[in-house]
C-alpha atoms as a PDB file:
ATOM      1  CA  UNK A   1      -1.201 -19.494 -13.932  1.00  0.00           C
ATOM      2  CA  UNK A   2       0.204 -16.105 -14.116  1.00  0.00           C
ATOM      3  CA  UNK A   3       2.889 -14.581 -12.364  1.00  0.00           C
ATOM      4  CA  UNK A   4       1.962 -13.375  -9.010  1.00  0.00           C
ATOM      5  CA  UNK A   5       3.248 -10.436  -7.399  1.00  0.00           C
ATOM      6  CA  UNK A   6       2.893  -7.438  -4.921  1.00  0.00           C
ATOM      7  CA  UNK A   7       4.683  -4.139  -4.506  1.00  0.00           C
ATOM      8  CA  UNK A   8       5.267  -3.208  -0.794  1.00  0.00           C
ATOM      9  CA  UNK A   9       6.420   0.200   0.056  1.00  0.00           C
ATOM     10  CA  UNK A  10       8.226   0.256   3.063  1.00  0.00           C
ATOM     11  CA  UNK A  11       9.025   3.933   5.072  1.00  0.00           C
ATOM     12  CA  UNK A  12       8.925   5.771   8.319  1.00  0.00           C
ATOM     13  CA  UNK A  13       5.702   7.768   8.852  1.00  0.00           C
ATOM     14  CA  UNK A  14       4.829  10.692   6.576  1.00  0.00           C
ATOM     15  CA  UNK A  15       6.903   9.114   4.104  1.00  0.00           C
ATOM     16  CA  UNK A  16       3.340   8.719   2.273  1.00  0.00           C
ATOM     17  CA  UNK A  17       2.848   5.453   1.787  1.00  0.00           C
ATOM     18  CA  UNK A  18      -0.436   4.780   1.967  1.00  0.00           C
ATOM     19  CA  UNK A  19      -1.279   7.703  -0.584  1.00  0.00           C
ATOM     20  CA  UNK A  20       1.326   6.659  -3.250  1.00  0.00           C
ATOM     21  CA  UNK A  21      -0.129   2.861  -2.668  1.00  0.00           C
ATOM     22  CA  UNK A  22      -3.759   4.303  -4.015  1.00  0.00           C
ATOM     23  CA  UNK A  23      -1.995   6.377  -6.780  1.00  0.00           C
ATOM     24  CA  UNK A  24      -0.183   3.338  -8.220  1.00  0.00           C
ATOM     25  CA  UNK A  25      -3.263   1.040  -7.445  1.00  0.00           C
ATOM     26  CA  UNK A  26      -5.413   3.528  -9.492  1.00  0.00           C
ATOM     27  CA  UNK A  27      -2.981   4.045 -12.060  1.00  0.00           C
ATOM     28  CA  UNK A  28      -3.169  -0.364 -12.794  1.00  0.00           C
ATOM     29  CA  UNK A  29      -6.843  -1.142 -11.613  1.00  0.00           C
ATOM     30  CA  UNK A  30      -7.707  -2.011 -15.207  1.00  0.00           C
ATOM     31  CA  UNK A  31      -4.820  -4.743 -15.036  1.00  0.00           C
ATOM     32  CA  UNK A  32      -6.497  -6.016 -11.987  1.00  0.00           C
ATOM     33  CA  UNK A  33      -4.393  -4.477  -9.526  1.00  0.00           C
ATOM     34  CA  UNK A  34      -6.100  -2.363  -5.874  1.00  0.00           C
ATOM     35  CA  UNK A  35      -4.026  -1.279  -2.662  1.00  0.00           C
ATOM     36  CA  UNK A  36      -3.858  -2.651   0.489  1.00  0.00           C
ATOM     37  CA  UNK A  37      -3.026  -0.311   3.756  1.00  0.00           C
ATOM     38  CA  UNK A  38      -1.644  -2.243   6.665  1.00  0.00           C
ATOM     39  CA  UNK A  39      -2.528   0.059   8.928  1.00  0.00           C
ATOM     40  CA  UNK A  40      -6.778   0.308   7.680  1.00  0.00           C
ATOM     41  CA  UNK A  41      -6.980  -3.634   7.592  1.00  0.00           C
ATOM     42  CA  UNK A  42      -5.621  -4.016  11.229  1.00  0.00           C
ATOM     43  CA  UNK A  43      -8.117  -1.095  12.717  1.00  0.00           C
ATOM     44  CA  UNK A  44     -10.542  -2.899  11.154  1.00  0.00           C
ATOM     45  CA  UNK A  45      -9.381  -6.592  12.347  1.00  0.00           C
ATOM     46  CA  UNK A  46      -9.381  -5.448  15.780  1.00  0.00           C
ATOM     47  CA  UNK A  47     -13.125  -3.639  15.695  1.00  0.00           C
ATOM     48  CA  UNK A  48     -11.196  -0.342  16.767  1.00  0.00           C
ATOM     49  CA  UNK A  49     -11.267   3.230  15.382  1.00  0.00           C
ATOM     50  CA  UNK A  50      -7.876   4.159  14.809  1.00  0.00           C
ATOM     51  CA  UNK A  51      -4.148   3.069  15.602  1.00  0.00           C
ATOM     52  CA  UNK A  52      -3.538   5.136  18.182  1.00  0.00           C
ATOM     53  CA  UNK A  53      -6.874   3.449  19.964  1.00  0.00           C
ATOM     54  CA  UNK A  54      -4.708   0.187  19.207  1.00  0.00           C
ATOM     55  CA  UNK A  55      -2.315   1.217  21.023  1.00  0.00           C
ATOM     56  CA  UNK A  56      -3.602   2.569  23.980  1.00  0.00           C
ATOM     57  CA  UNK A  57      -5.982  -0.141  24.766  1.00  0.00           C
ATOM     58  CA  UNK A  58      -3.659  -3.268  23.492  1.00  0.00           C
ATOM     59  CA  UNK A  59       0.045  -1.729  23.523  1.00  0.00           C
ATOM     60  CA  UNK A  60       2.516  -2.035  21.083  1.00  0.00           C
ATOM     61  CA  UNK A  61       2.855  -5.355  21.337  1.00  0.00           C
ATOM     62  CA  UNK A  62      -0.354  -6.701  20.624  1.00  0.00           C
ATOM     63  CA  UNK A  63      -0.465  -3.922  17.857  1.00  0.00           C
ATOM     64  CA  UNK A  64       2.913  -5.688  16.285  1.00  0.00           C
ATOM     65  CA  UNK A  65       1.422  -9.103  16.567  1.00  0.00           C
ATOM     66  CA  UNK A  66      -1.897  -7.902  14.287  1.00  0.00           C
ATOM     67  CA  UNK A  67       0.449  -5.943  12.117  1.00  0.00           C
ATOM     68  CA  UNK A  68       2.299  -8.888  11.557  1.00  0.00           C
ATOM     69  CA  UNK A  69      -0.677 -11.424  10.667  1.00  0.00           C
ATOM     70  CA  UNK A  70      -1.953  -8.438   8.609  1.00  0.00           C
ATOM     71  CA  UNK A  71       1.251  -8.405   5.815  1.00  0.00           C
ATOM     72  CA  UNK A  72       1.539 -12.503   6.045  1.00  0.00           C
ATOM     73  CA  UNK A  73      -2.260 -12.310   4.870  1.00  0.00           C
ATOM     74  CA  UNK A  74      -1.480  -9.342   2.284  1.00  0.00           C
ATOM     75  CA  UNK A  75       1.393 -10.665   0.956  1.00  0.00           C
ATOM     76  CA  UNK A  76      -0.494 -14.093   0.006  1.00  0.00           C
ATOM     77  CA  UNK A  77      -2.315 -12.095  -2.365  1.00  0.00           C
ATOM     78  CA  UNK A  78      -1.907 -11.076  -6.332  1.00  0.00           C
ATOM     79  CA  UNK A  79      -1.553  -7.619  -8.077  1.00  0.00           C
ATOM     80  CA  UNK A  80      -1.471  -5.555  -4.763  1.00  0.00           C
ATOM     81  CA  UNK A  81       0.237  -2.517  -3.839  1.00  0.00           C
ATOM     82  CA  UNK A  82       0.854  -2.965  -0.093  1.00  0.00           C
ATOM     83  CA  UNK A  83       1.386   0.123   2.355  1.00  0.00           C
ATOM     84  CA  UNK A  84       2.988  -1.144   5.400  1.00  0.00           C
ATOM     85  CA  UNK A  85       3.118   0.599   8.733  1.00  0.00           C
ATOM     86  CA  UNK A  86       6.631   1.795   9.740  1.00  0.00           C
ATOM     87  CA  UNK A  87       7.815  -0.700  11.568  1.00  0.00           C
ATOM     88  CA  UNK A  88       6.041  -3.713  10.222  1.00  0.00           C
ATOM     89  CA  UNK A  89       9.106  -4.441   7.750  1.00  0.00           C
ATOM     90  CA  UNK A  90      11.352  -4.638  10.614  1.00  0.00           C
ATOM     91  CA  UNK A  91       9.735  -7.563  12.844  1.00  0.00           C
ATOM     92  CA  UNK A  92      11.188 -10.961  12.531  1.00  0.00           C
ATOM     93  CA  UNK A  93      11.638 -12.550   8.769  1.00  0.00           C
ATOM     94  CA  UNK A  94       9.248  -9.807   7.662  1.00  0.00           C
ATOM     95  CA  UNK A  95      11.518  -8.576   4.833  1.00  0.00           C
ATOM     96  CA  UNK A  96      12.112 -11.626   3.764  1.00  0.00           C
ATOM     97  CA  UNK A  97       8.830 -12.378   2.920  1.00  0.00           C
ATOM     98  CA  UNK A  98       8.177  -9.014   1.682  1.00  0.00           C
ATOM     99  CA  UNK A  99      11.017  -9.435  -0.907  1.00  0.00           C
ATOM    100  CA  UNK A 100       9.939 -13.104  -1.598  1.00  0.00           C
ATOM    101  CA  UNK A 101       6.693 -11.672  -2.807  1.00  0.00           C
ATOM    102  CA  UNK A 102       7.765  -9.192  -5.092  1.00  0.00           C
ATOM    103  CA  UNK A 103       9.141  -5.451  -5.404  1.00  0.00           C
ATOM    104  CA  UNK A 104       9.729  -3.624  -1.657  1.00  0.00           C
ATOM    105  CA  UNK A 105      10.600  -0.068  -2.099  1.00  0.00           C
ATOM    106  CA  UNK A 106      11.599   2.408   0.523  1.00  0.00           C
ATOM    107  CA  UNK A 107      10.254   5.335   0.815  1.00  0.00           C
ATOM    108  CA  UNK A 108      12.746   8.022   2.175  1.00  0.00           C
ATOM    109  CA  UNK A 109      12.370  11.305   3.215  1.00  0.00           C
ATOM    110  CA  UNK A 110      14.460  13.843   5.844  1.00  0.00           C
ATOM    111  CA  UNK A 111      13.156  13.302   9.160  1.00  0.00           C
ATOM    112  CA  UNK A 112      12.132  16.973   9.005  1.00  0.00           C
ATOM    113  CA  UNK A 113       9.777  16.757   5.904  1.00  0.00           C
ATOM    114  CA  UNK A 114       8.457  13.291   7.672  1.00  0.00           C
ATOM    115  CA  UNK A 115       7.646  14.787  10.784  1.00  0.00           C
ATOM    116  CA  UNK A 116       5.891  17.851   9.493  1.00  0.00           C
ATOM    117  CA  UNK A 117       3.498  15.459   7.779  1.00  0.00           C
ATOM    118  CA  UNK A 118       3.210  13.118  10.301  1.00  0.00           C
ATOM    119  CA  UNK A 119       2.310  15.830  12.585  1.00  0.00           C
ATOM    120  CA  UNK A 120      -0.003  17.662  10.012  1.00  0.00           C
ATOM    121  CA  UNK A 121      -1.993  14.592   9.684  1.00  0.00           C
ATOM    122  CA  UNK A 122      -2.038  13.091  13.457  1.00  0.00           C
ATOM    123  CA  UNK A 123      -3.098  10.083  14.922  1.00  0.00           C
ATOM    124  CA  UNK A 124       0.413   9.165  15.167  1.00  0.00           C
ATOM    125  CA  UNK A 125       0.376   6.982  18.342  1.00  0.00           C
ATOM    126  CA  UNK A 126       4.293   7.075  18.637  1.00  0.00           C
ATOM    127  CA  UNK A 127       4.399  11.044  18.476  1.00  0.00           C
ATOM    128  CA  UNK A 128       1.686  12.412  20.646  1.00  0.00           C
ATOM    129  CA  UNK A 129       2.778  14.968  22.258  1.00  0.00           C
ATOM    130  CA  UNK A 130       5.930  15.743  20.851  1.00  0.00           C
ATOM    131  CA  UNK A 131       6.556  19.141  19.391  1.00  0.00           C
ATOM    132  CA  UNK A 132       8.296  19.531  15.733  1.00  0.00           C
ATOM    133  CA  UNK A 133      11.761  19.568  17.456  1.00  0.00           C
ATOM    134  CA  UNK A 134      11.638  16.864  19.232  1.00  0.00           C
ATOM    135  CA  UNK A 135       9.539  14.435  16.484  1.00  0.00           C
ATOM    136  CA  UNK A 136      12.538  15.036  13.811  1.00  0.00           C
ATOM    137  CA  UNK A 137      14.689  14.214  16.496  1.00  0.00           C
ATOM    138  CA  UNK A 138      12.071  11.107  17.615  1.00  0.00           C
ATOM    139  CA  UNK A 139      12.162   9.922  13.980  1.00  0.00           C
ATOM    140  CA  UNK A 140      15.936  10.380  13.578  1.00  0.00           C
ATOM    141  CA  UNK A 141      16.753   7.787  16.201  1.00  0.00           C
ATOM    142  CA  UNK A 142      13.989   5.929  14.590  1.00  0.00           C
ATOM    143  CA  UNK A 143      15.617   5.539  11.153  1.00  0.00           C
ATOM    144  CA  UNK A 144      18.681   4.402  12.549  1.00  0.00           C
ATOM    145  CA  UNK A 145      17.143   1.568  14.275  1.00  0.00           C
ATOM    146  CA  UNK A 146      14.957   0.588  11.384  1.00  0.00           C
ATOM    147  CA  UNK A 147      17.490   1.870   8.436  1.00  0.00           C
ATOM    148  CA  UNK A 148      19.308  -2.165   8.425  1.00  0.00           C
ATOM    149  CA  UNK A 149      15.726  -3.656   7.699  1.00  0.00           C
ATOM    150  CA  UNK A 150      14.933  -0.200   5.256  1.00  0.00           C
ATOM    151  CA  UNK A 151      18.146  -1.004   3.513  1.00  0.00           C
ATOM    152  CA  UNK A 152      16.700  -4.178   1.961  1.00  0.00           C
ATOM    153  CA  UNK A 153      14.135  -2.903  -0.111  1.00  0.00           C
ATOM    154  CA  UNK A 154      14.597  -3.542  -3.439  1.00  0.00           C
ATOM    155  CA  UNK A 155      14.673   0.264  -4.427  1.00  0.00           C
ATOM    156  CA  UNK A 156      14.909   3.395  -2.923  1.00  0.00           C
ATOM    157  CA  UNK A 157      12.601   6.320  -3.873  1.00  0.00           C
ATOM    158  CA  UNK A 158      12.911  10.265  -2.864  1.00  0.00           C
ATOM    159  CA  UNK A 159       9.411  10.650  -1.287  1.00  0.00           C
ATOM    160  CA  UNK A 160       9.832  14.267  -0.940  1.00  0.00           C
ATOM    161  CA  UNK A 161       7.767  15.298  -3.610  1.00  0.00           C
ATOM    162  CA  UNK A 162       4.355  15.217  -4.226  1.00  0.00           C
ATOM    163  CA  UNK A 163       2.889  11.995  -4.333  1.00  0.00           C
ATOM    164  CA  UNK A 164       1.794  12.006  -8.309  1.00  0.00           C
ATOM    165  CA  UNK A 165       5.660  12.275  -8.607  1.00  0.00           C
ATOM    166  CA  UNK A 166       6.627   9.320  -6.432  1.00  0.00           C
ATOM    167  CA  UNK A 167       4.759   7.375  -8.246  1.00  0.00           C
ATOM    168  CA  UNK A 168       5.844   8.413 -11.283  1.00  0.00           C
ATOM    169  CA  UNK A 169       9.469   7.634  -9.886  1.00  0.00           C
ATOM    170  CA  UNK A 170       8.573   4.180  -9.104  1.00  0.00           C
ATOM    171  CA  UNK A 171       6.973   2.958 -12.225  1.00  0.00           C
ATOM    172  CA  UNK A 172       9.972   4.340 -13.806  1.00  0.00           C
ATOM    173  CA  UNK A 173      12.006   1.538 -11.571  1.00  0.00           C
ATOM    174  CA  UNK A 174       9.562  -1.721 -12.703  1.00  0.00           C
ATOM    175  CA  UNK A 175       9.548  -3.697 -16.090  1.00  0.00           C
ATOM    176  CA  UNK A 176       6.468  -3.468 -17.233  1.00  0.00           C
ATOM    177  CA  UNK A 177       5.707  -6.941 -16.785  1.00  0.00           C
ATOM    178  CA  UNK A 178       5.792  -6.587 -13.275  1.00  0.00           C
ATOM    179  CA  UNK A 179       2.605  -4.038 -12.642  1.00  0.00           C
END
C-alpha cells in the first residue's frame, strides 16, 4: 500500500486557509488528492447553516467537541489537504495527531491583515461586533494563547500574499513525494 498522508494548515482566521486548501487540492487532483474544510464538514454534521449558527444555538463547547470528531475523521483519510478552524489544532493531543498524519503548516499573518479579512468576509462567530481596532487587538491576545500549539507545525508560511502565492510557497517546502 502506498504511503498515506495529509497536509493540514493550521492559522488564526483570515489567515486563508480554507482557500489555499482548494488551490493546493486543485493543483494535485490528478494525483488523487481534494480538500477538506473543517469548518464546511461540521456545519454540515450538525444540519446547521453556518458556524456562527453553531455557536449560538450549541456554544463553543459543543462546537469544539464536533470540531474535534471532524479532524480525527479527516485525518484518517489519504491525499487530503485539510483546512482546520483556528482553534481546532489547539484542543487536547490535536497536534499530535495532526503531525502524526503528515505535513501541518501554519499559516501566519499580522493580526491586522487577519482581521481585515476576517471582517471583510464575516460570519466570524468570535468577532461579531467588534470594530477593526478592537478585532486586531481580539486576535492579538488570540495568537498568544494559541501561538505554543501554532509553533508545532511543521512549517511556517507568510500568508500575506495572495493565495496563488501561498501556495506556491508551500509546495516549495514538500518533497515531491509527499503531494
Amino acid at each position: 500500500m502506498a504511503h498515506k498522508t495529509v497536509l493540514t494548515l493550521i492559522g488564526q482566521m483570515g489567515a486563508g486557509k480554507s482557500t489555499v486548501a482548494q488551490r493546493l487540492a486543485g493543483r494535485w487532483a490528478a494525483r488523487g488528492w481534494d480538500a477538506v474544510d473543517l469548518d464546511e464538514v461540521i456545519v454540515l454534521q450538525a444540519g446547521a447553516g453556518s458556524v456562527s449558527e453553531i455557536f449560538a444555538e450549541l456554544g463553543e463547547r459543543a462546537f469544539r467537541r464536533l470540531e474535534a470528531e471532524a479532524l480525527a475523521a479527516a485525518l484518517a483519510g489519504d491525499r487530503l489537504v485539510i483546512a482546520t478552524g483556528g482553534g481546532a489544532p489547539c484542543q487536547p493531543a490535536a497536534m499530535g495527531r495532526i503531525l502524526a498524519a503528515g505535513p501541518c503548516v501554519w499559516l501566519h499573518a499580522p493580526a491586522e491583515v487577519l482581521a481585515q479579512r476576517a471582517l471583510a468576509a464575516g460570519g466570524r462567530p468570535l468577532l461579531a461586533e467588534l470594530g477593526v481596532d478592537e478585532a486586531v487587538a481580539f486576535l492579538e491576545g488570540q495568537l498568544q494563547a494559541r501561538r505554543p500549539c501554532y509553533e508545532q507545525a511543521t512549517h511556517v508560511v507568510d500568508a500575506t500574499p495572495a493565495p496563488e502565492a501561498v501556495a506556491d510557497a508551500i509546495e516549495a517546502l514538500l518533497p515531491q513525494q509527499a503531494r
